[in-house]
Protein backbone atom coordinates (compact mmCIF):
# COMPACT_ATOMS: atom_id res chain seq x y z
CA UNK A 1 -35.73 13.07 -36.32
CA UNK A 2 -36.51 16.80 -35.56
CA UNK A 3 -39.66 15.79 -33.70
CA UNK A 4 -37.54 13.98 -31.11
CA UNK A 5 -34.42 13.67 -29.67
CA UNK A 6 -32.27 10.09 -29.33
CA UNK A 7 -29.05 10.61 -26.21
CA UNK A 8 -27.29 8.48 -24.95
CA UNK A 9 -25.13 8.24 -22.01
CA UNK A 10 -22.07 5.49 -22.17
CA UNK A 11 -19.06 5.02 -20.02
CA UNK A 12 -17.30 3.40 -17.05
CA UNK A 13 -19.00 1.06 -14.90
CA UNK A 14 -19.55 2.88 -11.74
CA UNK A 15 -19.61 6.59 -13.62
CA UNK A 16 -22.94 7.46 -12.83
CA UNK A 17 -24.93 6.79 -16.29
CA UNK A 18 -28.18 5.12 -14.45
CA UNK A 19 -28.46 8.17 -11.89
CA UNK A 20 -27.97 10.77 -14.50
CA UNK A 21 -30.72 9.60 -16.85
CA UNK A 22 -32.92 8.89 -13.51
CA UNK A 23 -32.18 12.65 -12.62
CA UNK A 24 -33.41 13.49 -15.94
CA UNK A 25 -35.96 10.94 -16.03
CA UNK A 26 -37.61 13.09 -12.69
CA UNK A 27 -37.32 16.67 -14.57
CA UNK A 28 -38.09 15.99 -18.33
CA UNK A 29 -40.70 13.95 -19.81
CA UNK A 30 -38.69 10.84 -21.74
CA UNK A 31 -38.24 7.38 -21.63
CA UNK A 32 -35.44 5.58 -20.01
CA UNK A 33 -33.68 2.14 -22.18
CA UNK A 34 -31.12 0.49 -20.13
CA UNK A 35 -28.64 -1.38 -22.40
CA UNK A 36 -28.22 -3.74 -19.71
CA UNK A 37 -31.53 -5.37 -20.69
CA UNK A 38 -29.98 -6.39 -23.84
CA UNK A 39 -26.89 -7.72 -22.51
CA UNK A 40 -26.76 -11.53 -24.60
CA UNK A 41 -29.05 -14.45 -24.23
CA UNK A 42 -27.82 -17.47 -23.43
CA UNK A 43 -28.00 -18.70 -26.85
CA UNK A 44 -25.95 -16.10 -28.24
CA UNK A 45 -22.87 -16.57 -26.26
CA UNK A 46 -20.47 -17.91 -28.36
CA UNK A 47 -17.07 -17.80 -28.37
CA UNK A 48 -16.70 -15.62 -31.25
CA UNK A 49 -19.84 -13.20 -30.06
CA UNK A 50 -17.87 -13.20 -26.72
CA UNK A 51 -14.60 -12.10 -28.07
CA UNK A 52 -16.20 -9.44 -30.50
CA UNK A 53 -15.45 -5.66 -28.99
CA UNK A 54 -18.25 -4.86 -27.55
CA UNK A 55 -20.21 -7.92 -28.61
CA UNK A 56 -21.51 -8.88 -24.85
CA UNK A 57 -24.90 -7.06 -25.76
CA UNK A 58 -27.26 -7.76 -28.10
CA UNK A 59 -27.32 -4.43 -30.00
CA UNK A 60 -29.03 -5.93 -32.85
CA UNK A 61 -31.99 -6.79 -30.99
CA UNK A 62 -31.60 -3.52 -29.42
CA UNK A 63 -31.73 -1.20 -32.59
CA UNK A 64 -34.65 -3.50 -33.95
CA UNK A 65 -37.00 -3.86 -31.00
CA UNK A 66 -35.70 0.29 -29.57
CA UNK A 67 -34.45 2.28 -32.23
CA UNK A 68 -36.48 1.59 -35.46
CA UNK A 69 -39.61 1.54 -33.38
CA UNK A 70 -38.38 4.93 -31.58
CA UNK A 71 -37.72 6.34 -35.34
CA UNK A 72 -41.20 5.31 -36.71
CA UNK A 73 -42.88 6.80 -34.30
CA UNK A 74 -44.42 3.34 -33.58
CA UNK A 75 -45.26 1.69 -29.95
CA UNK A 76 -43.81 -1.14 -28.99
CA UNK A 77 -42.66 -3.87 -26.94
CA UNK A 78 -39.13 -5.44 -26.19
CA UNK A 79 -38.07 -8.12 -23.37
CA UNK A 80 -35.89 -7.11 -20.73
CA UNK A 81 -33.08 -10.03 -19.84
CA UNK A 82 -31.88 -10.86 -16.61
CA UNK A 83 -28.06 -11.16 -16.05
CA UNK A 84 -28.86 -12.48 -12.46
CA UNK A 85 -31.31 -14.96 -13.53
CA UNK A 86 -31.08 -15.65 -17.46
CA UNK A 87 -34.44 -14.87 -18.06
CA UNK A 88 -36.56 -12.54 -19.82
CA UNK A 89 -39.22 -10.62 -17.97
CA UNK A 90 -42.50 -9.90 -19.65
CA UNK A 91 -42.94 -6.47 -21.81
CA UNK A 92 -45.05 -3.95 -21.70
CA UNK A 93 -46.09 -1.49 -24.19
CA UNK A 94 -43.69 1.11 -24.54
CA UNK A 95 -44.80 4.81 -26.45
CA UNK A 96 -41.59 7.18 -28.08
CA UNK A 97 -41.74 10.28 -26.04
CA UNK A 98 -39.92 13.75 -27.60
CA UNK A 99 -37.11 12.58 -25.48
CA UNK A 100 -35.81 8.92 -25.36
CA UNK A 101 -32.45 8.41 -23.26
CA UNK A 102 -30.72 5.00 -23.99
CA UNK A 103 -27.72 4.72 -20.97
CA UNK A 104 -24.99 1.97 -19.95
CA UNK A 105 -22.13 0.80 -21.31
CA UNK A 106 -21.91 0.15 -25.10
CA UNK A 107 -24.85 2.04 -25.74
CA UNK A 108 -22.92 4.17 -28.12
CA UNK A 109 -21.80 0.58 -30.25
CA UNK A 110 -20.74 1.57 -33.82
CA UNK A 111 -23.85 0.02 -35.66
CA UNK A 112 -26.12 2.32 -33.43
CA UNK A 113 -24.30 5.91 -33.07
CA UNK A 114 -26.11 7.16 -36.37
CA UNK A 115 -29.41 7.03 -34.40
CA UNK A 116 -28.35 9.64 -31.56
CA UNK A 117 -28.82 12.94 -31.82
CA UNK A 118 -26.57 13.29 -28.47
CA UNK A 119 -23.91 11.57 -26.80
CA UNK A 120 -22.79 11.55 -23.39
CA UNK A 121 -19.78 10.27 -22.12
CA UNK A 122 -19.53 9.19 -18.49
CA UNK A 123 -15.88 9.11 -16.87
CA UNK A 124 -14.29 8.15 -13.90
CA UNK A 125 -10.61 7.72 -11.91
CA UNK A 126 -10.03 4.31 -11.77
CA UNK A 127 -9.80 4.77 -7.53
CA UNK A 128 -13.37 6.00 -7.79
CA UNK A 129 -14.69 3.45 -9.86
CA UNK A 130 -13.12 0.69 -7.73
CA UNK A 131 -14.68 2.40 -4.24
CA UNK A 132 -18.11 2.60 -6.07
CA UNK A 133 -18.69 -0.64 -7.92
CA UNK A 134 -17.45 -2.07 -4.51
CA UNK A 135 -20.22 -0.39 -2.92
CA UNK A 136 -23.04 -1.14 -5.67
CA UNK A 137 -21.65 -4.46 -6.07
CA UNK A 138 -19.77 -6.22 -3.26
CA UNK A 139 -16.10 -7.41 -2.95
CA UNK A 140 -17.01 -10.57 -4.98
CA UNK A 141 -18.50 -9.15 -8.00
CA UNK A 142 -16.02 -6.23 -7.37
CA UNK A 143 -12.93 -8.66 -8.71
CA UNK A 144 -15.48 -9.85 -11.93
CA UNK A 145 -15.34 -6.03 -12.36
CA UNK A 146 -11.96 -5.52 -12.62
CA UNK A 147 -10.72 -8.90 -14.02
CA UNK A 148 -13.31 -9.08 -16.50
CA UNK A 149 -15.82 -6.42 -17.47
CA UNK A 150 -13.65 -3.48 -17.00
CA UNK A 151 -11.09 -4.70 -19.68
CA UNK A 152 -13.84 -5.33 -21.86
CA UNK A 153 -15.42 -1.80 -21.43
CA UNK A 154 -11.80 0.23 -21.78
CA UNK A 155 -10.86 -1.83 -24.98
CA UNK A 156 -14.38 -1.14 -26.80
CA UNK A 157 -13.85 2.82 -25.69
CA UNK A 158 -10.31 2.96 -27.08
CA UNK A 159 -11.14 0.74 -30.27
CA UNK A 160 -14.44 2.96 -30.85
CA UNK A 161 -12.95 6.25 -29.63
CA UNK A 162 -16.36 6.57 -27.93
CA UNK A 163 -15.39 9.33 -25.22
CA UNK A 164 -13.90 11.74 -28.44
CA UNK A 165 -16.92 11.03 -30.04
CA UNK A 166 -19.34 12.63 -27.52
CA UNK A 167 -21.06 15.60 -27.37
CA UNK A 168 -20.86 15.74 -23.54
CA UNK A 169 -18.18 14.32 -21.50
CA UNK A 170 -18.64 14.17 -17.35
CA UNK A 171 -15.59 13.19 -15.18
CA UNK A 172 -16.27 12.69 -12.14
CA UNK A 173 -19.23 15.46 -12.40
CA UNK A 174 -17.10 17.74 -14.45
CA UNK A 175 -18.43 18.61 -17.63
CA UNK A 176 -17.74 20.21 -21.06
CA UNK A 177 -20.46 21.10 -23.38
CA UNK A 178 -20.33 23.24 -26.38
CA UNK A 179 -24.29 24.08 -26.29
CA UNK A 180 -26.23 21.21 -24.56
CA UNK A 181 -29.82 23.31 -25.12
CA UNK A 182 -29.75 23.01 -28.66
CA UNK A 183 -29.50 19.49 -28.22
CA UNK A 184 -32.16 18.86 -26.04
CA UNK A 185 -35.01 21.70 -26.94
């Protein structure tokens, strides 16, 4: 793994995990994996998938079609789902750069963690988080939020102790690093 590097960036909806790896997207060279183009297909929504911790995405598919590929050095393709629509858009070829960044919620799932070489955690007051989902989202999807998805997400970061497990934690654009360049040169 010394030829590349693996981060990811999980945390809170509304925390700022898609514009950070964007920004970093614009000044390093890397690719960009969004977890929520694994988020379960239709077929897998079972009960029981449903009610595992952090078993709303499909991070199986993810570490075969991302992660392996990433590790062997091999291009590859992969399927991006559509929450909106259920569907899966077309692929295109994809080629492991020195720098991959996988971001969104549950991207630091237990049976994937081993791959990373750095995690970032992404925090944020509940206020804040309300104020920008609202904005992102609208006052509809805003109560799915909060009813639903949020629950979900603080339940698999307490279970997983995924924010004590990072490397990096941001709150609310304060961070703490020990030595983030030896991570990322």
């Amino acid at each position: 793994m010394s030829d590349f590097k693996l981060i990811a960036i999980d945390g809170k909806s509304g925390s700022g995990k898609t514009s950070l790896a964007k920004g970093l997207a614009k000044i390093i060279d890397c690719n960009v994996f969004h977890m929520d183009d694994f988020f379960l297909t239709p077929d897998l929504r079972t009960q029981d998938r449903l009610n595992e911790i952090g078993g709303n995405v499909d991070y199986i598919r993810f570490e075969n079609e991302v992660l392996k590929k990433i590790i062997a050095q091999e291009s590859f393709r992969y399927q991006k789902f559509s929450c909106s629509d259920f569907s899966m858009d077309e692929s295109e070829e994809i080629f492991p750069k020195k720098i991959n960044i996988v971001e969104g919620c549950y991207s630091m799932h237990p049976s994937l963690t081993n791959y990373y070489n750095f995690k970032i955690f992404m925090d944020i007051d509940f206020q804040s988080q309300k104020e920008r989902i609202l904005k992102r989202e609208g006052s509809e999807k805003l109560n799915r939020f909060l009813e639903e998805w949020i629950p979900k997400e603080n339940l698999y970061f307490q279970t997983f102790n995924i924010k004590d497990s990072s490397d990096l934690i941001i709150n609310n654009n304060e961070y703490v690093c020990t030595d983030i360049k030896k991570y990322l040169i």
